[in-house]
Protein backbone atom coordinates (compact mmCIF):
# COMPACT_ATOMS: atom_id res chain seq x y z
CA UNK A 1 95.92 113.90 94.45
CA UNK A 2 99.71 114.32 94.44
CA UNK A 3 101.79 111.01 93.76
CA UNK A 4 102.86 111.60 97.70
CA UNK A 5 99.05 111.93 98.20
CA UNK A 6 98.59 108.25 96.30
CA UNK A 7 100.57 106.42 97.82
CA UNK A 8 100.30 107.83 101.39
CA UNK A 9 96.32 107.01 101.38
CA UNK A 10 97.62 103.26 99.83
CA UNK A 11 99.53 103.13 103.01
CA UNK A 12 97.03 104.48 105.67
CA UNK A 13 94.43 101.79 104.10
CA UNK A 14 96.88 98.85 103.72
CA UNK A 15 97.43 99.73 107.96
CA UNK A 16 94.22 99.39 109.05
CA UNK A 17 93.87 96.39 107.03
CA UNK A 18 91.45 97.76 104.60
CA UNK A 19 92.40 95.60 101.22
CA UNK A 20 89.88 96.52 99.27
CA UNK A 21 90.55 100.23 99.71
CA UNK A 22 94.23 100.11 99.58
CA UNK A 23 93.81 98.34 96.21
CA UNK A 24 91.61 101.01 94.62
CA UNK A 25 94.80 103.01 94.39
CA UNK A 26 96.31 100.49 91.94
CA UNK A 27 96.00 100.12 88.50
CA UNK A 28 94.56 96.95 87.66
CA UNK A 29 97.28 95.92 85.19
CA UNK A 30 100.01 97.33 88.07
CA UNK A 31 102.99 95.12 88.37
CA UNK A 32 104.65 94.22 91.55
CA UNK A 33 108.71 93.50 91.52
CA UNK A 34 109.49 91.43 94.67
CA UNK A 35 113.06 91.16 95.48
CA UNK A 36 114.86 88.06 96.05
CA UNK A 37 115.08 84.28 95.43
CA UNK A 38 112.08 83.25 97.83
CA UNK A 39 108.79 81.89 96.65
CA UNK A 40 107.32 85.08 96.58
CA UNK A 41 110.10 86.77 94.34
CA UNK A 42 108.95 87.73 91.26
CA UNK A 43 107.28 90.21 88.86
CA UNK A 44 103.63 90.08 89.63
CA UNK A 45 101.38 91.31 86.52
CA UNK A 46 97.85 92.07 87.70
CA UNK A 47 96.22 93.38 90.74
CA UNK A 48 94.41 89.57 91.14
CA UNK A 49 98.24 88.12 91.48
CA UNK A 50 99.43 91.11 93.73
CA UNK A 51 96.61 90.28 95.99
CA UNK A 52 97.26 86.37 95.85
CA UNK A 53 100.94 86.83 96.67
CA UNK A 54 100.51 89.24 99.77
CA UNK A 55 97.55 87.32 100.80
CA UNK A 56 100.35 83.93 100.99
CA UNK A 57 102.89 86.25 102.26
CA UNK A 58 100.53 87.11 104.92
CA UNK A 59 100.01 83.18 105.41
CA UNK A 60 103.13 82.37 105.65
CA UNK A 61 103.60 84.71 108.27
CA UNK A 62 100.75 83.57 109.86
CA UNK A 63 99.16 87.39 109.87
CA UNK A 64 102.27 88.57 111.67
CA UNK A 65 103.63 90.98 108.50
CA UNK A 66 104.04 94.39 109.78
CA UNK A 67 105.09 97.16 107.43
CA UNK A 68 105.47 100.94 108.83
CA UNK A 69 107.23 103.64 107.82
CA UNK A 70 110.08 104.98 109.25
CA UNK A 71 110.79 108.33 107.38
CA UNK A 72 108.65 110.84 105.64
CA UNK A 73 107.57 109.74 101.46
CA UNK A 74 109.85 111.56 99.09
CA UNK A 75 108.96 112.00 95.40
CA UNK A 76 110.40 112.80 92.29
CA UNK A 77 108.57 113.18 89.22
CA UNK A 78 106.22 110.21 89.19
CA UNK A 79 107.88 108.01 91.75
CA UNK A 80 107.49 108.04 95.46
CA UNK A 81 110.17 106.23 98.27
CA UNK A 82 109.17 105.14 101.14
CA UNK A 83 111.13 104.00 103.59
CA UNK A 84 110.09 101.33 106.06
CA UNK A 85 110.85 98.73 108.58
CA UNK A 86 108.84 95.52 108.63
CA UNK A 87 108.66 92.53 110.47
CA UNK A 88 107.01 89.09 110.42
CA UNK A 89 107.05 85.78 111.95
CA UNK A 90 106.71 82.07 111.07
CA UNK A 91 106.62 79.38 112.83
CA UNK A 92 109.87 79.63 114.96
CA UNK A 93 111.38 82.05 112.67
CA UNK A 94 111.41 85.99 112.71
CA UNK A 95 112.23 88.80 110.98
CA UNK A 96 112.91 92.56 111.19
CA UNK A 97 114.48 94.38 108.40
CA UNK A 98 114.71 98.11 107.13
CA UNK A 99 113.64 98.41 103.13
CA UNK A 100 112.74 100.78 101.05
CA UNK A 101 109.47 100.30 98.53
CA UNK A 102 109.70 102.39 95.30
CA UNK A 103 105.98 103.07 93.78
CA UNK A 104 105.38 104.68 90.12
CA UNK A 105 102.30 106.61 90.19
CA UNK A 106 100.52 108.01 86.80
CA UNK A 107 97.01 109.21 86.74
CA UNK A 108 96.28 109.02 90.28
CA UNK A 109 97.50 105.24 90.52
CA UNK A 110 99.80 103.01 91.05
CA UNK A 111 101.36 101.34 88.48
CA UNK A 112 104.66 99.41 89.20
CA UNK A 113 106.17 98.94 92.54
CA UNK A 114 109.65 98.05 93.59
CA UNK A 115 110.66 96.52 96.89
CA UNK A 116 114.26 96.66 98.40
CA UNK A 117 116.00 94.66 101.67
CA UNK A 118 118.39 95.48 103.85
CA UNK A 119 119.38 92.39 103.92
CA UNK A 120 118.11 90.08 101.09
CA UNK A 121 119.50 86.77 101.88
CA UNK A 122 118.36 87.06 105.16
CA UNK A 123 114.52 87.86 103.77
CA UNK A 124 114.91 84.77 100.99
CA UNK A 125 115.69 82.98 104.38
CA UNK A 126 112.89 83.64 105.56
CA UNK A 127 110.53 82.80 102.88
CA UNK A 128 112.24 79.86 102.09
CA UNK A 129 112.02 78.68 98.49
């Protein structure tokens, strides 16, 4: 598989909801940089604490988080873009925001990701601390 390849078949299983398969294109020692000053910001270190933190993001957001792209993947060497829109709600709040996430791929996984916001103190909002 191509890095685009990777990360494209990460995407299509993370849609339909199928964890466990949109996991098996990470690296278990993969680290996750999430932007911000929210609770979830951070440098996660394992595939266990990547899980742990999107499964409370997707608590906090009581199942509402919604992440789809919104231009084709574009790759360069080892890292992929993809550009996306998502959107989420919690209790009375809501979001939708344009990003971009930034995945390294080597051997067939993925190994670091990087997420950006349009609009990060609008996302730490959000979240909350």
């Amino acid at each position: 598989m191509t890095v685009k390849e990777v990360v494209e078949a990460y995407s299509i299983a993370l849609e339909k909801g199928d964890i466990p398969t949109a996991f098996s294109y990470f690296n278990p020692n993969a680290k996750w940089h999430q932007p911000g000053k929210n609770k979830f910001s951070g440098t996660q270190s394992s595939l266990e604490a990547i899980g742990r933190m999107l499964s409370d993001m997707m608590g906090a957001a009581q199942g509402s988080l919604v992440i789809k792209p919104t231009a084709p993947l574009m790759a360069n060497g080892n890292f992929v873009s993809s550009p996306v829109q998502f959107s989420a709600k919690s209790g009375d709040k809501t979001i939708e925001m344009n990003g971009n996430d930034l995945f390294e791929v080597t051997d067939g996984k993925i190994v670091q990701v990087w997420l950006f916001s349009e609009d990060q103190d609008v996302e730490d909002e959000f979240w909350g601390k």
